[in-house]
PDB file of N, CA and C in Angstrom:
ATOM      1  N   UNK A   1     -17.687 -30.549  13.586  1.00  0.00           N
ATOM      2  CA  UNK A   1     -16.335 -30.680  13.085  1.00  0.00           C
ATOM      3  C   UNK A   1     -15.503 -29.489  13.558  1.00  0.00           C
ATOM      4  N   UNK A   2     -14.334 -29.967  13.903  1.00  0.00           N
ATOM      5  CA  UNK A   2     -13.331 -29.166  14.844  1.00  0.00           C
ATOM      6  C   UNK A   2     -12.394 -27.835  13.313  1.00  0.00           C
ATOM      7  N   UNK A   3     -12.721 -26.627  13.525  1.00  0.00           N
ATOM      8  CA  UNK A   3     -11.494 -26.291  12.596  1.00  0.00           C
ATOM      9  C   UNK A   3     -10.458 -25.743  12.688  1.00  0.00           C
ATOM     10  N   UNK A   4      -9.224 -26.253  12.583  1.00  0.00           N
ATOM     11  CA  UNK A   4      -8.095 -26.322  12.541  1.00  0.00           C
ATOM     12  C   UNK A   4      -7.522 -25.047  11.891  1.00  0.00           C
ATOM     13  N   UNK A   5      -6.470 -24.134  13.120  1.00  0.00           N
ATOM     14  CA  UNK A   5      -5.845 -23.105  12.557  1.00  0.00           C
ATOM     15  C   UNK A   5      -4.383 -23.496  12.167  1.00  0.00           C
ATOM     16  N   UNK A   6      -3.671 -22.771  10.389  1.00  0.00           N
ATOM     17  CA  UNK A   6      -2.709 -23.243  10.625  1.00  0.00           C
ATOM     18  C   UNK A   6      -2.217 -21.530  10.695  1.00  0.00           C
ATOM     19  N   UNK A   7      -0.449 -21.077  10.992  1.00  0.00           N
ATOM     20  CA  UNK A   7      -0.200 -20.052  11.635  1.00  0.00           C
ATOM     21  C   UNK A   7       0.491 -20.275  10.109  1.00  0.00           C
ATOM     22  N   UNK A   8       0.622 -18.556   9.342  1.00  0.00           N
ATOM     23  CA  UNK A   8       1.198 -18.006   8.080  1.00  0.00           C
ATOM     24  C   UNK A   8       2.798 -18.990   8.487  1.00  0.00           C
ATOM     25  N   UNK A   9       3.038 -19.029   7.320  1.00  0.00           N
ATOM     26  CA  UNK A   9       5.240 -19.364   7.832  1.00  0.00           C
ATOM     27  C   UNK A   9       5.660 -18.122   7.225  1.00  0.00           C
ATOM     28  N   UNK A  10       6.520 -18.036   7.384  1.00  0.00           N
ATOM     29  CA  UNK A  10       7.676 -16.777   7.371  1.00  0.00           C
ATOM     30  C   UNK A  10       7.733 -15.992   6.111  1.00  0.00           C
ATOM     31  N   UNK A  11       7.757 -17.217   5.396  1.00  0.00           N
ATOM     32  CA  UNK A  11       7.650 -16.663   3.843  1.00  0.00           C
ATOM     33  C   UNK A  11       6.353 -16.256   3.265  1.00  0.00           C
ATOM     34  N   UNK A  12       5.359 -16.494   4.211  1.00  0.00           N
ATOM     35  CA  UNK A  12       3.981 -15.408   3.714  1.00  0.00           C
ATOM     36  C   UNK A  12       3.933 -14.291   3.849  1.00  0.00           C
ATOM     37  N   UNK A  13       5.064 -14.075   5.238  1.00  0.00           N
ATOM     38  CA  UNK A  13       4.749 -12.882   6.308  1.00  0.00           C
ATOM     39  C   UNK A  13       5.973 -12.145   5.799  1.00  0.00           C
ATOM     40  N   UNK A  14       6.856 -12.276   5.032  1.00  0.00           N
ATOM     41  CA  UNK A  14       7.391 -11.642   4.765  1.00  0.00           C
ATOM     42  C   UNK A  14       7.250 -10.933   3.409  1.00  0.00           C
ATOM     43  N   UNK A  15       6.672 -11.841   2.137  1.00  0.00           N
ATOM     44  CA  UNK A  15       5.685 -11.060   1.059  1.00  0.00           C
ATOM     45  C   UNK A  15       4.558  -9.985   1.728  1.00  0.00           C
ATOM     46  N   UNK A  16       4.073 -10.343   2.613  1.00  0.00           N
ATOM     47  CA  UNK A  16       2.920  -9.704   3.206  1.00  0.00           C
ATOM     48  C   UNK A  16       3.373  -8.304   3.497  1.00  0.00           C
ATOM     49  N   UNK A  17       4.513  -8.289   4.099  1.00  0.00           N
ATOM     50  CA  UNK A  17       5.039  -7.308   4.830  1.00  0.00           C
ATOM     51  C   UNK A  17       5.735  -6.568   3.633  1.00  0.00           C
ATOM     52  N   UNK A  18       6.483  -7.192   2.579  1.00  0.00           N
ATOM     53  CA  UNK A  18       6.806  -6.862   1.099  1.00  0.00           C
ATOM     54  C   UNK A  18       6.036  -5.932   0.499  1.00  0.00           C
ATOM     55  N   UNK A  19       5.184  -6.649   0.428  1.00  0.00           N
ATOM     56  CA  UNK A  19       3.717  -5.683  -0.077  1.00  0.00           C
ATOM     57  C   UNK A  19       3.019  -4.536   0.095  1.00  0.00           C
ATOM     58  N   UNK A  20       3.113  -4.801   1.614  1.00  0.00           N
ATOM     59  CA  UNK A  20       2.660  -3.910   2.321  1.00  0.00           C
ATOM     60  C   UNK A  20       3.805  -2.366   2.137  1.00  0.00           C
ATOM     61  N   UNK A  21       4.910  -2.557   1.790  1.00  0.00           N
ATOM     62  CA  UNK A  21       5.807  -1.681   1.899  1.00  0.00           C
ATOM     63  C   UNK A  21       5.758  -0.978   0.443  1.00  0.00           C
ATOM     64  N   UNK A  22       5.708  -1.722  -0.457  1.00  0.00           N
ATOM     65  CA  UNK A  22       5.143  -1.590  -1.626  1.00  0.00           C
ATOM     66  C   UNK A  22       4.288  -1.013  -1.967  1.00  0.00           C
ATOM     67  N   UNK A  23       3.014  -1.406  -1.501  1.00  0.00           N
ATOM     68  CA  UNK A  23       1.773  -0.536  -1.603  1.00  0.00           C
ATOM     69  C   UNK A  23       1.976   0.898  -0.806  1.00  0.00           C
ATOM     70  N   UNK A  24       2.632   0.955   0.049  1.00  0.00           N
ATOM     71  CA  UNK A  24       2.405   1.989   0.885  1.00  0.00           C
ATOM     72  C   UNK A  24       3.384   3.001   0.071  1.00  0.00           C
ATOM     73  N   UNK A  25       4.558   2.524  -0.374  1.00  0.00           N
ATOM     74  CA  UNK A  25       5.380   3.731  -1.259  1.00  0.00           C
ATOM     75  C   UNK A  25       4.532   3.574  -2.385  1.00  0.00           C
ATOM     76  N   UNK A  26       4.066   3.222  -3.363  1.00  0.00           N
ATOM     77  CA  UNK A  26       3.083   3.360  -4.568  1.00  0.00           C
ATOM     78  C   UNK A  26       2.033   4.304  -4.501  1.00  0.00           C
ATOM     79  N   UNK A  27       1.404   4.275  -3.338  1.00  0.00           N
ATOM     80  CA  UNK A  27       0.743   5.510  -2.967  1.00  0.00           C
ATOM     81  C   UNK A  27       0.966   6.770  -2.429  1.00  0.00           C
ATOM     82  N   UNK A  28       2.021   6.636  -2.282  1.00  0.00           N
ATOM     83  CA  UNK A  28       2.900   8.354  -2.089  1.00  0.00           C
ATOM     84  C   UNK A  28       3.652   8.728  -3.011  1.00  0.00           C
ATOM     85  N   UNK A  29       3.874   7.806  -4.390  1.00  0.00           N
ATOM     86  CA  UNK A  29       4.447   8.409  -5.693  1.00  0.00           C
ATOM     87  C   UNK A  29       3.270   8.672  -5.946  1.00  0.00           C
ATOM     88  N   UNK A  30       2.456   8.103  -6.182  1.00  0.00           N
ATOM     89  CA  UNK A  30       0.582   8.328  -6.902  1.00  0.00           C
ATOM     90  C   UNK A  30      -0.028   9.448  -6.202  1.00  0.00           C
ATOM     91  N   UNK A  31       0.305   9.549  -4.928  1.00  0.00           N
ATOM     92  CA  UNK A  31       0.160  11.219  -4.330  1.00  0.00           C
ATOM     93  C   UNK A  31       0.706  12.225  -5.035  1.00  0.00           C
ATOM     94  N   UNK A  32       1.860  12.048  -4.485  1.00  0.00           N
ATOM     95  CA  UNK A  32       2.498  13.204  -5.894  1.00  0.00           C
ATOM     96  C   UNK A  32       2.229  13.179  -7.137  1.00  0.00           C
ATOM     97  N   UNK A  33       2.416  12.500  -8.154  1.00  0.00           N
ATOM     98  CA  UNK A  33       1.428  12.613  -9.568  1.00  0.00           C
ATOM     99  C   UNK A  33       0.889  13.016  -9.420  1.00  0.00           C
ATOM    100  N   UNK A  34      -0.572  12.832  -8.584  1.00  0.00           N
ATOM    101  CA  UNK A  34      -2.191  13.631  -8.554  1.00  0.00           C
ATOM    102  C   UNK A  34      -1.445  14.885  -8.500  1.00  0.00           C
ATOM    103  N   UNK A  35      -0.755  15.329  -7.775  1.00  0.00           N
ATOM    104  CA  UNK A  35      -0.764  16.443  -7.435  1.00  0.00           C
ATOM    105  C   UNK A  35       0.171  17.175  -8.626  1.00  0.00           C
ATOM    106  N   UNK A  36       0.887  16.679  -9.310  1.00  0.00           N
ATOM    107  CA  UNK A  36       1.501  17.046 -10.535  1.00  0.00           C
ATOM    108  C   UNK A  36       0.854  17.032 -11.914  1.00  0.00           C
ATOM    109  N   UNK A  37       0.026  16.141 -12.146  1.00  0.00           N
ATOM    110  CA  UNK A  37      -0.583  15.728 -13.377  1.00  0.00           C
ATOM    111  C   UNK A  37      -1.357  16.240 -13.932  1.00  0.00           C
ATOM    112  N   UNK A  38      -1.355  16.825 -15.103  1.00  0.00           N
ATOM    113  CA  UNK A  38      -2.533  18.024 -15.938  1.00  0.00           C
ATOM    114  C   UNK A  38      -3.133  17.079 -17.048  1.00  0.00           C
ATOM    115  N   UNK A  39      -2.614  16.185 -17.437  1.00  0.00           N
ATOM    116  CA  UNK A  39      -3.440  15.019 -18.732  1.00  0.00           C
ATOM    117  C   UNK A  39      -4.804  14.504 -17.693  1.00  0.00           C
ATOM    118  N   UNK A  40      -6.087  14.711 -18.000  1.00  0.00           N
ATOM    119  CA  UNK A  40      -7.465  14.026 -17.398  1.00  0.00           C
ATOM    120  C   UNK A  40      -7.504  12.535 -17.407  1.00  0.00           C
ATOM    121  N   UNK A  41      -6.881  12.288 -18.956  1.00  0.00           N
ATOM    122  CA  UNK A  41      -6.913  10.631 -18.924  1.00  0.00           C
ATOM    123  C   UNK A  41      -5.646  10.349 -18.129  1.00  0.00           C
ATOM    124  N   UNK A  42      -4.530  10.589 -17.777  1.00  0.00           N
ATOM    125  CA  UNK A  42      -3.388  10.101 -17.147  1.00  0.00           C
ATOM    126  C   UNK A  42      -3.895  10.269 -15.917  1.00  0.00           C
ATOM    127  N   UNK A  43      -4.899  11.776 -15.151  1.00  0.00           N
ATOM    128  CA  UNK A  43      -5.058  11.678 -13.879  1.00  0.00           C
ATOM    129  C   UNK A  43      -6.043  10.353 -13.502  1.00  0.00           C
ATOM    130  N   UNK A  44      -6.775  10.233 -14.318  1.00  0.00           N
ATOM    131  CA  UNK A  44      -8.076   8.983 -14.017  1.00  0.00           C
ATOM    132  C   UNK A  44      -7.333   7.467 -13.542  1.00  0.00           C
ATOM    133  N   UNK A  45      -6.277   7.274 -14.440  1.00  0.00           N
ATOM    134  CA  UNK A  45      -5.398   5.954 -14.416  1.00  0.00           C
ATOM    135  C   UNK A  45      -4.413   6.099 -13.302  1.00  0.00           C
ATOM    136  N   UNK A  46      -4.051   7.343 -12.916  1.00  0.00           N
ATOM    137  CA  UNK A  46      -3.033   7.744 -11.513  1.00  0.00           C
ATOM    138  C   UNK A  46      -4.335   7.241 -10.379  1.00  0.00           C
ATOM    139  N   UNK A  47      -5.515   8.068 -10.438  1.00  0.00           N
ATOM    140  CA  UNK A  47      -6.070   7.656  -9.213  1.00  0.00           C
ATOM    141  C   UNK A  47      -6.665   6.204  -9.295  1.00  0.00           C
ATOM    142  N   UNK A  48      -6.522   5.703 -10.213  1.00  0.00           N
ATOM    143  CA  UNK A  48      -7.591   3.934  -9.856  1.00  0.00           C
ATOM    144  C   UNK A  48      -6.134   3.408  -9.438  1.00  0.00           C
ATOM    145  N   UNK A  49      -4.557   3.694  -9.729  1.00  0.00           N
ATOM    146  CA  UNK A  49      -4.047   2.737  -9.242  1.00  0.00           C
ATOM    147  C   UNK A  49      -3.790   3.259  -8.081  1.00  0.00           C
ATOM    148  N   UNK A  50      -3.919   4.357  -7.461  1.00  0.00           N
ATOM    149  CA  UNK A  50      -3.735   5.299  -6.230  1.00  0.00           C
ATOM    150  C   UNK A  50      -5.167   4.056  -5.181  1.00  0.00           C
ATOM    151  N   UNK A  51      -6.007   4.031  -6.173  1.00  0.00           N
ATOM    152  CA  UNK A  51      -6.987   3.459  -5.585  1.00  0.00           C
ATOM    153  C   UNK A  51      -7.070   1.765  -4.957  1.00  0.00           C
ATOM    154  N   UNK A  52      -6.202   1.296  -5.903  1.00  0.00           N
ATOM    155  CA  UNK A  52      -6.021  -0.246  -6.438  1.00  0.00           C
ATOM    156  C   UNK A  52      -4.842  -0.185  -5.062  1.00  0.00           C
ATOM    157  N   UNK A  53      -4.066   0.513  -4.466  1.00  0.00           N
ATOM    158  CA  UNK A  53      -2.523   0.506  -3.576  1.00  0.00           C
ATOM    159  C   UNK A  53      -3.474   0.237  -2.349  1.00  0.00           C
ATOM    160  N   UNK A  54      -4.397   1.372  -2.306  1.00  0.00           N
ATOM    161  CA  UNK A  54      -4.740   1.405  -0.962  1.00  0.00           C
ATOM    162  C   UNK A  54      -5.743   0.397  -0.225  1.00  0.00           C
ATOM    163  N   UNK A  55      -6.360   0.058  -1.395  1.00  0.00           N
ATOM    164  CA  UNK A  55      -7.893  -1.429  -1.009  1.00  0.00           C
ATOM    165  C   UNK A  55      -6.295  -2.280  -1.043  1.00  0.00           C
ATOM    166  N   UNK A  56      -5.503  -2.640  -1.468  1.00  0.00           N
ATOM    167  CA  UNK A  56      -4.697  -3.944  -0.995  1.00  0.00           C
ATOM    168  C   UNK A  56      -3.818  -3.620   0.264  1.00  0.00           C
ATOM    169  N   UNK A  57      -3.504  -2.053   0.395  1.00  0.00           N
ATOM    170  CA  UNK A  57      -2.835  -1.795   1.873  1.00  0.00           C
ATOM    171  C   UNK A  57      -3.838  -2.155   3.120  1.00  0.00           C
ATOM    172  N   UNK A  58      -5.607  -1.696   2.741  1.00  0.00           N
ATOM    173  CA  UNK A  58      -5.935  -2.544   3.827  1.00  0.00           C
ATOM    174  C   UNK A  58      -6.349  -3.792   4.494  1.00  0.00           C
ATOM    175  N   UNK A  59      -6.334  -4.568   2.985  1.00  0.00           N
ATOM    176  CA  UNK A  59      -6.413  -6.262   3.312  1.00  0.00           C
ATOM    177  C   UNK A  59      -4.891  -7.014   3.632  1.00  0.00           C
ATOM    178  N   UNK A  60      -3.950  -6.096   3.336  1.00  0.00           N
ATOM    179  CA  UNK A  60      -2.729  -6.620   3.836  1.00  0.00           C
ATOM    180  C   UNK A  60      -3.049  -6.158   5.143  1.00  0.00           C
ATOM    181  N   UNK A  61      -3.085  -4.857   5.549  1.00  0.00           N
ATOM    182  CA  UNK A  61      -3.353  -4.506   7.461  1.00  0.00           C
ATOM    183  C   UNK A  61      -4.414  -5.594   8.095  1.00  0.00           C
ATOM    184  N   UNK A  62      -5.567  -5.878   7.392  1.00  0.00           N
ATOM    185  CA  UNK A  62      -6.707  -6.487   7.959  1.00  0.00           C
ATOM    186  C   UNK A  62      -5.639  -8.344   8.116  1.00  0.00           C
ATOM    187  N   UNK A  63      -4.786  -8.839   7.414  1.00  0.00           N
ATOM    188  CA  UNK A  63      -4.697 -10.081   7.561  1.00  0.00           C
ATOM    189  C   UNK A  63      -3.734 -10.065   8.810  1.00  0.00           C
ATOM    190  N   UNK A  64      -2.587  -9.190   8.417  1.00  0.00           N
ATOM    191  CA  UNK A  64      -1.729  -9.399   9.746  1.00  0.00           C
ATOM    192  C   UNK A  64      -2.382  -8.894  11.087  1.00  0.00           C
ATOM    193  N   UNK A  65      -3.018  -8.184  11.325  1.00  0.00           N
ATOM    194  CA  UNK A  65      -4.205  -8.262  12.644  1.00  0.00           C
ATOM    195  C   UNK A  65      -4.765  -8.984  12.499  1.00  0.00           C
ATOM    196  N   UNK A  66      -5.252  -9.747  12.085  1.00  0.00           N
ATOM    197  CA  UNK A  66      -6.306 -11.019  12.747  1.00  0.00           C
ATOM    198  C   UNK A  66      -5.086 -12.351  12.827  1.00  0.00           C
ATOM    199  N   UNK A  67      -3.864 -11.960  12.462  1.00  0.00           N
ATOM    200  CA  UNK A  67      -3.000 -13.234  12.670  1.00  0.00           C
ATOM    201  C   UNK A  67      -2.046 -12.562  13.725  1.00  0.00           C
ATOM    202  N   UNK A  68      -2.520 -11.232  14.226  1.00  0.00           N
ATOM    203  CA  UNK A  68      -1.711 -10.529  15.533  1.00  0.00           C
ATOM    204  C   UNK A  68      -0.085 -10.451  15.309  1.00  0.00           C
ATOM    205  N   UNK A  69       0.462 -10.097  14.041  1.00  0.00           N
ATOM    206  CA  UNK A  69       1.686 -10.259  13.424  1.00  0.00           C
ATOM    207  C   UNK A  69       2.033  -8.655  12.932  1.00  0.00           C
ATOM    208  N   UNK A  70       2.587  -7.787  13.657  1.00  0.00           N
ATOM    209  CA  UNK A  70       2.916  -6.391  13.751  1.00  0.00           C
ATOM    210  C   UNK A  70       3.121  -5.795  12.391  1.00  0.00           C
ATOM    211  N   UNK A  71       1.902  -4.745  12.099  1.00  0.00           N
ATOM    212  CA  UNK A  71       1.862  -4.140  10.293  1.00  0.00           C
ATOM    213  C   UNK A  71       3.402  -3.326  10.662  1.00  0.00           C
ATOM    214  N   UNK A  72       4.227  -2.958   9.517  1.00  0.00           N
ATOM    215  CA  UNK A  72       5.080  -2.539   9.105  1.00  0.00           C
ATOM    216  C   UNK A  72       5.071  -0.959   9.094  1.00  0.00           C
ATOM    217  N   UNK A  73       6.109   0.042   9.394  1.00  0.00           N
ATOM    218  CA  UNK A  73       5.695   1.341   9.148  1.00  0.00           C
ATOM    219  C   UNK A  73       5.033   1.595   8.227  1.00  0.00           C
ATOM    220  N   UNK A  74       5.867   1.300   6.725  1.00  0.00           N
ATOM    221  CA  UNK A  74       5.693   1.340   5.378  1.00  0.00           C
ATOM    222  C   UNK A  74       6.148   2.807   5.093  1.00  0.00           C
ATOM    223  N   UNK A  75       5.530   3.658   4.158  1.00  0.00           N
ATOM    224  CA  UNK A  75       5.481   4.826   3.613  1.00  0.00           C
ATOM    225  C   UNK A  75       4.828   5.698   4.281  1.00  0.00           C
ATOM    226  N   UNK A  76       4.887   6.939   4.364  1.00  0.00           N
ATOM    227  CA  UNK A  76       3.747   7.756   5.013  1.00  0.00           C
ATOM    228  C   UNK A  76       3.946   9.068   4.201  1.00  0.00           C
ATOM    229  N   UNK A  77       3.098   9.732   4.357  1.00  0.00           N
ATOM    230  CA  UNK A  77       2.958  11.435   4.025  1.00  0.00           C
ATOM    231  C   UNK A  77       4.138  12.213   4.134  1.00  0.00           C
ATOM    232  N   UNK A  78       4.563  11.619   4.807  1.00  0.00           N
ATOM    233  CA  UNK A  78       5.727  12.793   5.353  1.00  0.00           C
ATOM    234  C   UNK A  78       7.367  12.120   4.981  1.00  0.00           C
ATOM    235  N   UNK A  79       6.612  11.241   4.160  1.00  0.00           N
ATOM    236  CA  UNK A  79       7.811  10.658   3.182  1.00  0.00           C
ATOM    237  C   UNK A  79       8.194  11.843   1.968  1.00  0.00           C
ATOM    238  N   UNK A  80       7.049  12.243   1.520  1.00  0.00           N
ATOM    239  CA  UNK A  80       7.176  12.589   0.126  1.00  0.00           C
ATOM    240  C   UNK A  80       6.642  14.730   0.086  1.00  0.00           C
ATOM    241  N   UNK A  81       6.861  15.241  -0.688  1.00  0.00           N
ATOM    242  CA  UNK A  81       7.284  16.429  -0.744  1.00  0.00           C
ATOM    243  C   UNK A  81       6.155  16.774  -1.688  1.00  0.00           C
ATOM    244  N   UNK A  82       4.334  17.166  -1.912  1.00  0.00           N
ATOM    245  CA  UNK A  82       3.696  17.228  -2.986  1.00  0.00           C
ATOM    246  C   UNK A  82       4.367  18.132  -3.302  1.00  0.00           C
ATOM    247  N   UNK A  83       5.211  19.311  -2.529  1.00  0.00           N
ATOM    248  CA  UNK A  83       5.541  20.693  -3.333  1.00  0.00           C
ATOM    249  C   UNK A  83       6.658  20.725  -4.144  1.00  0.00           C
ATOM    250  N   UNK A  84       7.402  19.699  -4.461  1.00  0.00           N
ATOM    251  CA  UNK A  84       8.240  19.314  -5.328  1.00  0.00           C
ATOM    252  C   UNK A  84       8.256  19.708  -6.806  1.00  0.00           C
ATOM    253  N   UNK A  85       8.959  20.204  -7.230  1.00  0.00           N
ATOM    254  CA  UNK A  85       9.244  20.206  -8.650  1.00  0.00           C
ATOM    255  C   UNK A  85       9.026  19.184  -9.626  1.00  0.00           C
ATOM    256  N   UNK A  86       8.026  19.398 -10.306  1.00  0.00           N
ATOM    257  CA  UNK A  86       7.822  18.355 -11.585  1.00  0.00           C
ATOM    258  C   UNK A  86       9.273  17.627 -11.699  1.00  0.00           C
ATOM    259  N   UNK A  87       9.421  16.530 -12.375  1.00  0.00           N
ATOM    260  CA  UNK A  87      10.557  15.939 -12.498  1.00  0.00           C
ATOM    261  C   UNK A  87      10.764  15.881 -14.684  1.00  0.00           C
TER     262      UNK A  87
END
């Protein structure tokens, strides 16, 4: 039996890419927290969702490469300032 590819439509690839932008700034506010945060229980819940951003930043990267559909800049390091002033 033959299996049949169908190609994402626009409106997947653009949540995808949504997401992806999403996750990627979520984890550079959650950078900074870690790096601000003195409560143990607040740091534990900063890093699982620090953790939770980045396992979905790379199944969003892993889908649009195997559908050869260009990942998004997103967020990066050099977005965000850890040496910043508490807010």
């Amino acid at each position: 039996m033959q299996e049949s590819r169908i190609d994402l439509t626009s409106s997947e690839i653009a949540s995808l890419w949504t997401s992806y932008n999403n996750n990627s700034m979520s984890i550079q506010i959650l950078s900074y927290l870690l790096s601000t945060v003195e409560d143990a229980d607040i740091k534990t819940m900063i890093e699982i969702g620090h953790s939770i951003s980045d396992h979905h930043l790379e199944k969003i990267e892993d889908i649009l490469q195997a559908e050869k559909i260009p990942v998004p800049a997103g967020f990066s390091a050099s977005d965000v300032n850890l040496n910043a002033p508490r807010l």
